[in-house]
PDB file of N, CA and C in Angstrom:
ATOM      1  N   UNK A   1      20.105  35.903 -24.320  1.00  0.00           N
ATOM      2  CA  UNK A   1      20.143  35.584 -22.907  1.00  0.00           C
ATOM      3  C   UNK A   1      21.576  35.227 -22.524  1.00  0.00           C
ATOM      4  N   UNK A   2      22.046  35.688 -21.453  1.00  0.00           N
ATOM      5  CA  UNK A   2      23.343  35.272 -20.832  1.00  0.00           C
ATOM      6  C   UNK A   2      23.337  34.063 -20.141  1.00  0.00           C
ATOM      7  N   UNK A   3      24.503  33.386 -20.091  1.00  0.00           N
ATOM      8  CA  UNK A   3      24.856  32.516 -19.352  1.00  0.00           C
ATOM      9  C   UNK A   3      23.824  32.275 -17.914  1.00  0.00           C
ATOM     10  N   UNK A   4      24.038  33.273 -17.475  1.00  0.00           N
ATOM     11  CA  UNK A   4      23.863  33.586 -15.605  1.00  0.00           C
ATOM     12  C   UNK A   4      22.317  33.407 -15.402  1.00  0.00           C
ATOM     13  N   UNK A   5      21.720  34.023 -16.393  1.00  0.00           N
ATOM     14  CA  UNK A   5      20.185  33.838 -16.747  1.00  0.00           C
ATOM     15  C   UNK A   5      19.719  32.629 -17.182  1.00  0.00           C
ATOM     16  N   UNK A   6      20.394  31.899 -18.294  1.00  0.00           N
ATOM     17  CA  UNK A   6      20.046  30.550 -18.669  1.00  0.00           C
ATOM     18  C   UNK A   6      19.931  29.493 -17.356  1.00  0.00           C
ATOM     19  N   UNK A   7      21.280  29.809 -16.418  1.00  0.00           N
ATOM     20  CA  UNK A   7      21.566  28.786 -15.507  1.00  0.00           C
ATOM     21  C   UNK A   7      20.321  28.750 -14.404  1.00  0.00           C
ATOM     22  N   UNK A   8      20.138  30.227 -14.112  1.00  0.00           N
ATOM     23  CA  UNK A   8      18.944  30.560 -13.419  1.00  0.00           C
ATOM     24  C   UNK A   8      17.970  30.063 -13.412  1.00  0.00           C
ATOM     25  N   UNK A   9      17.263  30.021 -14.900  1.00  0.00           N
ATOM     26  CA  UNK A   9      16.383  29.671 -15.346  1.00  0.00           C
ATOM     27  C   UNK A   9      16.336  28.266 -15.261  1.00  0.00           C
ATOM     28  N   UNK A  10      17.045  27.285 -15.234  1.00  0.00           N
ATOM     29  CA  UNK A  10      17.482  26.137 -15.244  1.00  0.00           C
ATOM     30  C   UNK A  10      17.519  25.528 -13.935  1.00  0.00           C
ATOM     31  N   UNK A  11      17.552  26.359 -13.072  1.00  0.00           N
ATOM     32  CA  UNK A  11      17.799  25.958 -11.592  1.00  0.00           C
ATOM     33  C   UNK A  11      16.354  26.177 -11.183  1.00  0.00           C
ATOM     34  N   UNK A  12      15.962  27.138 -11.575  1.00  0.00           N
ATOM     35  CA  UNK A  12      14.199  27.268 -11.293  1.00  0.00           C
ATOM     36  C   UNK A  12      13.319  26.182 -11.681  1.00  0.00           C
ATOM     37  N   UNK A  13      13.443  25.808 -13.038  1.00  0.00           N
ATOM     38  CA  UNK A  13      13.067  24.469 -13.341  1.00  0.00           C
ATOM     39  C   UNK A  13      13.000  23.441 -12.711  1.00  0.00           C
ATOM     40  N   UNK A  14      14.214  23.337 -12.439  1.00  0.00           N
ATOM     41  CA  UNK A  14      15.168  21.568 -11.707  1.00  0.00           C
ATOM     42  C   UNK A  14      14.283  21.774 -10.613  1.00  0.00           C
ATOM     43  N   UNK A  15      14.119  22.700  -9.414  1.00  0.00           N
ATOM     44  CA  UNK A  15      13.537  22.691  -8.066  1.00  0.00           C
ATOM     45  C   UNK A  15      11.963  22.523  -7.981  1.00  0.00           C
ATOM     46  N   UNK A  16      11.605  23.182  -9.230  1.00  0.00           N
ATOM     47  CA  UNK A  16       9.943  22.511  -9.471  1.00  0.00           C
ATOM     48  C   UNK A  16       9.632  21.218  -9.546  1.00  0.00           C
ATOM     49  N   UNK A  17      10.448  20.488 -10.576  1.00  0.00           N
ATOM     50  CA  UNK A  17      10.812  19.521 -11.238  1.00  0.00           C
ATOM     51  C   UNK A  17      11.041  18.606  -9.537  1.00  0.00           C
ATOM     52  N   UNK A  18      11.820  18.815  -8.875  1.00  0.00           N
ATOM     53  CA  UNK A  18      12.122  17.889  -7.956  1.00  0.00           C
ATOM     54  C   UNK A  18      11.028  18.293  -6.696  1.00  0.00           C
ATOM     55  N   UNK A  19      10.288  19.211  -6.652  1.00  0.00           N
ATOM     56  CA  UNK A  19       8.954  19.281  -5.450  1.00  0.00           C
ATOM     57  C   UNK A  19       7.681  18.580  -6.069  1.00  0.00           C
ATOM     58  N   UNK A  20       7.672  18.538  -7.298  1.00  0.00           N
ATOM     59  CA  UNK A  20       6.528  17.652  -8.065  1.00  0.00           C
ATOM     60  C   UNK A  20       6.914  16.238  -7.700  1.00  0.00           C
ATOM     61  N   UNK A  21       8.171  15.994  -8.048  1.00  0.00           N
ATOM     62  CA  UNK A  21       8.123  14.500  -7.956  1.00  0.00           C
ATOM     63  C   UNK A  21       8.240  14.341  -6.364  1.00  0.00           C
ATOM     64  N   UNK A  22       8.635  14.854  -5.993  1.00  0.00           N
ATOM     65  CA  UNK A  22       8.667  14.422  -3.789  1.00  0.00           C
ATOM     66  C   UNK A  22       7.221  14.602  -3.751  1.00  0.00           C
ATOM     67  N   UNK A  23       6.397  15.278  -4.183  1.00  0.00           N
ATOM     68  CA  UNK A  23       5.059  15.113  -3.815  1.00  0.00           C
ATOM     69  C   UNK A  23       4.367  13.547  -4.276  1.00  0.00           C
ATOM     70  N   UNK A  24       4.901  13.174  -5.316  1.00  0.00           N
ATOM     71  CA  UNK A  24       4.523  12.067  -6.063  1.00  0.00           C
ATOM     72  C   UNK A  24       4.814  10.853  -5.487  1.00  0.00           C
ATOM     73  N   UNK A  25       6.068  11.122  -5.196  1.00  0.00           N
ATOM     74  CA  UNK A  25       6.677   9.715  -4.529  1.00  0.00           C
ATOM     75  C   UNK A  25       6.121   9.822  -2.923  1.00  0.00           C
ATOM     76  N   UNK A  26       5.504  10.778  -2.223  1.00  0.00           N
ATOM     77  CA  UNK A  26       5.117  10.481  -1.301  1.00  0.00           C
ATOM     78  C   UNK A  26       3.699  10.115  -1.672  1.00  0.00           C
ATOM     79  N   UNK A  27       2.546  10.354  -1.991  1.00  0.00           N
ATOM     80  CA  UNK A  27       1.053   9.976  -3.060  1.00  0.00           C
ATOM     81  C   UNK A  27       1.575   7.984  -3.381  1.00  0.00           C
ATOM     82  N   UNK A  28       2.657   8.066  -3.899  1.00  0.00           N
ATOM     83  CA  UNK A  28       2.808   6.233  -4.054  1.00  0.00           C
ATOM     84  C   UNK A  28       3.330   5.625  -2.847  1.00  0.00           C
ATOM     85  N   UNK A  29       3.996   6.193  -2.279  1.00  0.00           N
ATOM     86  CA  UNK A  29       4.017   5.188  -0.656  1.00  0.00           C
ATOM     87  C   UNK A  29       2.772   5.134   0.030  1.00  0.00           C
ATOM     88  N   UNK A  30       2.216   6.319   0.345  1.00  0.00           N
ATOM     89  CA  UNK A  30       0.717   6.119   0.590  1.00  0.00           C
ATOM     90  C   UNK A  30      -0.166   5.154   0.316  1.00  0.00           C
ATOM     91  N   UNK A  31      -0.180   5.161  -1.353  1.00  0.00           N
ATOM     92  CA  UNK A  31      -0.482   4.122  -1.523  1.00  0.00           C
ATOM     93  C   UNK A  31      -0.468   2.553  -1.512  1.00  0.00           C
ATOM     94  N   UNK A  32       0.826   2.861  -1.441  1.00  0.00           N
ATOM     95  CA  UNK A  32       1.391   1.546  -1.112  1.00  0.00           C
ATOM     96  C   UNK A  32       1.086   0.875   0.561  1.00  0.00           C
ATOM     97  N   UNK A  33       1.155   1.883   1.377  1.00  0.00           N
ATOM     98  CA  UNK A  33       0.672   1.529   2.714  1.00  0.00           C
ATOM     99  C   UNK A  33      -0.867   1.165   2.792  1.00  0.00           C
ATOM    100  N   UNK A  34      -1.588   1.543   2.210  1.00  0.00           N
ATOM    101  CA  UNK A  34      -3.117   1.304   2.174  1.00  0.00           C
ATOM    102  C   UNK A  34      -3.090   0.282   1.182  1.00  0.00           C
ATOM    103  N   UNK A  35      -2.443  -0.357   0.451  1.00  0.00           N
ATOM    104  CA  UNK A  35      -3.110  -1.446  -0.440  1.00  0.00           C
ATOM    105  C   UNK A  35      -2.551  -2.441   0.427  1.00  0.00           C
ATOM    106  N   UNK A  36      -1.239  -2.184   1.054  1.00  0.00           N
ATOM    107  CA  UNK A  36      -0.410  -3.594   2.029  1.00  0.00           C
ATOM    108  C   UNK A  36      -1.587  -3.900   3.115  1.00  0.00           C
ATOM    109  N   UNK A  37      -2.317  -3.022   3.871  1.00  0.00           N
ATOM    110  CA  UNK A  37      -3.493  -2.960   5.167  1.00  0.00           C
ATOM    111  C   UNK A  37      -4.856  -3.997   4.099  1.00  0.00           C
ATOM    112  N   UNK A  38      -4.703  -3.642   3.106  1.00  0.00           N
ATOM    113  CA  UNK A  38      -6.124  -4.104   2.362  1.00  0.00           C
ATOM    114  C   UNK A  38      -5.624  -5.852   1.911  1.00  0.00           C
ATOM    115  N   UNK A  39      -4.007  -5.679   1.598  1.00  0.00           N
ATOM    116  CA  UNK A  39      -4.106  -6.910   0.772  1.00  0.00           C
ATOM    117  C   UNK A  39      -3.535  -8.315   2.176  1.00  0.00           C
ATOM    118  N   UNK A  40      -3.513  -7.810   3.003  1.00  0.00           N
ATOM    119  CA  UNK A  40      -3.347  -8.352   4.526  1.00  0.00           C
ATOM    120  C   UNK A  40      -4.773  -8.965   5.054  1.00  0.00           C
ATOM    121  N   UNK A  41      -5.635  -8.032   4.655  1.00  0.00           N
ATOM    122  CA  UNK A  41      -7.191  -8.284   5.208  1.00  0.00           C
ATOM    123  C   UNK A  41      -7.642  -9.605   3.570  1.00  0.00           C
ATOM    124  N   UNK A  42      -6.919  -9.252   2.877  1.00  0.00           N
ATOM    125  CA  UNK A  42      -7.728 -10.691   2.381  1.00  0.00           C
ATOM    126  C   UNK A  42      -7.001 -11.381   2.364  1.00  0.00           C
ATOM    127  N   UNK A  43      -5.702 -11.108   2.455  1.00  0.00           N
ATOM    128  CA  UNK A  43      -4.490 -12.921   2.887  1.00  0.00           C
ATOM    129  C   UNK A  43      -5.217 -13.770   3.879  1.00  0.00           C
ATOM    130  N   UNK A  44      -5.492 -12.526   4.988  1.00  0.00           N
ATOM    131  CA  UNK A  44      -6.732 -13.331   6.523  1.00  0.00           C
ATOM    132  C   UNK A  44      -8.235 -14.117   5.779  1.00  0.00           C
ATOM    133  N   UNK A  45      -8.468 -13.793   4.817  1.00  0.00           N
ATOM    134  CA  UNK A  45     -10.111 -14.080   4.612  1.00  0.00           C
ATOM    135  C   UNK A  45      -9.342 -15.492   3.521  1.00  0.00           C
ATOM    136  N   UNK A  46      -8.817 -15.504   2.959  1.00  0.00           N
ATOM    137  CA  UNK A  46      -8.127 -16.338   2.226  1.00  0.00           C
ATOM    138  C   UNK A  46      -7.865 -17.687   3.124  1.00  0.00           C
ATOM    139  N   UNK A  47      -7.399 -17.757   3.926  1.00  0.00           N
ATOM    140  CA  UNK A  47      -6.784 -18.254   5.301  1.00  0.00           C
ATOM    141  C   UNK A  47      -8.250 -19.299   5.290  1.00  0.00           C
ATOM    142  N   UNK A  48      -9.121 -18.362   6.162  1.00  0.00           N
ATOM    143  CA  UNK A  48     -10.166 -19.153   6.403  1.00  0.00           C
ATOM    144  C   UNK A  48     -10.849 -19.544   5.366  1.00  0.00           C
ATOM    145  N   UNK A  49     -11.243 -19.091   4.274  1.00  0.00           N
ATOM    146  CA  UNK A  49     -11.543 -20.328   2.941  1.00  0.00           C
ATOM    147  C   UNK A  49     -10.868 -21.295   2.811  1.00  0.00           C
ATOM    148  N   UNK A  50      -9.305 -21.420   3.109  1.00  0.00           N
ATOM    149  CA  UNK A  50      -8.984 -22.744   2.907  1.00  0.00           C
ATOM    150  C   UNK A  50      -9.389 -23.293   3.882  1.00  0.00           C
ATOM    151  N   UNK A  51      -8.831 -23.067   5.108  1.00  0.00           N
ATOM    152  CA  UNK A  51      -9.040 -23.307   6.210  1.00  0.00           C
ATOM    153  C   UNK A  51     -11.130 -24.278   6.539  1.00  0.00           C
ATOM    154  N   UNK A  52     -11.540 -23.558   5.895  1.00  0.00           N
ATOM    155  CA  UNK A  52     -13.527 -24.094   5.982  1.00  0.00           C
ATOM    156  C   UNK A  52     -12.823 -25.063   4.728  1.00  0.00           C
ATOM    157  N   UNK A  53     -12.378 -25.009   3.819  1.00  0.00           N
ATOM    158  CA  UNK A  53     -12.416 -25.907   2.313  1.00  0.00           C
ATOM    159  C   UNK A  53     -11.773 -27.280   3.012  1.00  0.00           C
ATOM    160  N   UNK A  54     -10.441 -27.174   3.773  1.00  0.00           N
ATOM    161  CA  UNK A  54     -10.199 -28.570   3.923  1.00  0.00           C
ATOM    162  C   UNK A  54     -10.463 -29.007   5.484  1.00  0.00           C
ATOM    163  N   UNK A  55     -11.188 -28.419   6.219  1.00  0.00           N
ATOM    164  CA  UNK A  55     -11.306 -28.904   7.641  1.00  0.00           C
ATOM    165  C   UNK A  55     -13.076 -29.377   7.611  1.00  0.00           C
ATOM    166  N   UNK A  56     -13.830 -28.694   6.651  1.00  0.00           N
ATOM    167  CA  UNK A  56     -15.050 -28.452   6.250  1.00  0.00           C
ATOM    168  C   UNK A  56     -15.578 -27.702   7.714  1.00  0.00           C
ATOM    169  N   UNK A  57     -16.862 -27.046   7.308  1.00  0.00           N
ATOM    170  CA  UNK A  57     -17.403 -25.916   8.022  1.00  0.00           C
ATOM    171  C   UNK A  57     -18.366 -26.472   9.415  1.00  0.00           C
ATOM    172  N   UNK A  58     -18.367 -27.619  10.015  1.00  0.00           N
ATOM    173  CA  UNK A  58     -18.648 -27.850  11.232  1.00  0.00           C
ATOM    174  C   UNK A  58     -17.553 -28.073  11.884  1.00  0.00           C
ATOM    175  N   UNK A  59     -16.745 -28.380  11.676  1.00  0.00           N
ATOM    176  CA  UNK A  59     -15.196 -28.561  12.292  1.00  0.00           C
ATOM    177  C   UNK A  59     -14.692 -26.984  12.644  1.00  0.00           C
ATOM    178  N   UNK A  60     -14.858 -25.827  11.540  1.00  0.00           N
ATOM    179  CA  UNK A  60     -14.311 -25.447  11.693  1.00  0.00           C
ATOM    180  C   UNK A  60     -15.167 -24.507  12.836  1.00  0.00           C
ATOM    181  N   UNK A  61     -16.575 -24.914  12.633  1.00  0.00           N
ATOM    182  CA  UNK A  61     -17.587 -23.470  13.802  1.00  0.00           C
ATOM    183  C   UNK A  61     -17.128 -24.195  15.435  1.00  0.00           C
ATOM    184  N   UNK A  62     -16.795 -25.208  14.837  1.00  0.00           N
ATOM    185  CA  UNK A  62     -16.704 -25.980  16.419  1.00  0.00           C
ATOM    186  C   UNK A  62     -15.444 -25.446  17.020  1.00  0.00           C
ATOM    187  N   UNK A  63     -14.378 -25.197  16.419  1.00  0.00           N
ATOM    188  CA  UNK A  63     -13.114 -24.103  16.710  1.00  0.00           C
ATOM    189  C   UNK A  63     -13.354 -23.045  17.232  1.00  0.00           C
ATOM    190  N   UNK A  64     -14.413 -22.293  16.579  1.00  0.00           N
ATOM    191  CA  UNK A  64     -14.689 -21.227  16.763  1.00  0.00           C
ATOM    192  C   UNK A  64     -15.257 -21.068  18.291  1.00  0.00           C
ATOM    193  N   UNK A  65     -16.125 -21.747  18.587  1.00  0.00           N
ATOM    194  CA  UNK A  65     -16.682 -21.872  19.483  1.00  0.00           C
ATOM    195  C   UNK A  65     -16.065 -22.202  21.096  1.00  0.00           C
ATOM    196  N   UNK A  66     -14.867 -22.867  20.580  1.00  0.00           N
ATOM    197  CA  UNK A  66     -13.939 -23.363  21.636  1.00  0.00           C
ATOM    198  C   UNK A  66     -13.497 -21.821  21.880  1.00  0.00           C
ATOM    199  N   UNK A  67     -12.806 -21.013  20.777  1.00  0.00           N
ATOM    200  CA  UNK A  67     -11.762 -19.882  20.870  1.00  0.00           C
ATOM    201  C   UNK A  67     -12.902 -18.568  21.960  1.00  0.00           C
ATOM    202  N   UNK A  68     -14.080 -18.769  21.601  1.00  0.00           N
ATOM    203  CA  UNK A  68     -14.702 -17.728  21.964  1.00  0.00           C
ATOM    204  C   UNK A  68     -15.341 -18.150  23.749  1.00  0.00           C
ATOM    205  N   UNK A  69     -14.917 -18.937  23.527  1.00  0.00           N
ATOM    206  CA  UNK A  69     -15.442 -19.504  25.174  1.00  0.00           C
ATOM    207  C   UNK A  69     -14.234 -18.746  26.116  1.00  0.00           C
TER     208      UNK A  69
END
């Protein structure tokens, strides 16, 4: 094999090589955006367990009740 062919061949590679991984690294931001939406929704649910743990849970429906009025 010549030079010109090796390099070829080599350049064909590299461009596969770099559309696999851009596909990949976009598949992990994705993911990353959907676990940040998920791990947000239980920071919130977290919140209010403490929130009922140290106010205790008639205090806290009585809040509730104010907010929804």
């Amino acid at each position: 094999m010549d030079m010109e062919a090796i390099i070829a061949e080599n350049d064909k590679r590299l461009s596969v090589h770099e559309a696999i991984c851009q596909e990949r690294w976009t598949a992990i931001l994705e993911s990353f955006d959907k676990g940040s939406k998920r791990m947000q929704r239980i920071e919130y649910l977290l919140y209010a367990v403490i929130a009922s743990v140290f106010f205790g849970k008639d205090m806290i429906l009585d809040i509730i009740k104010t907010l929804i009025k």
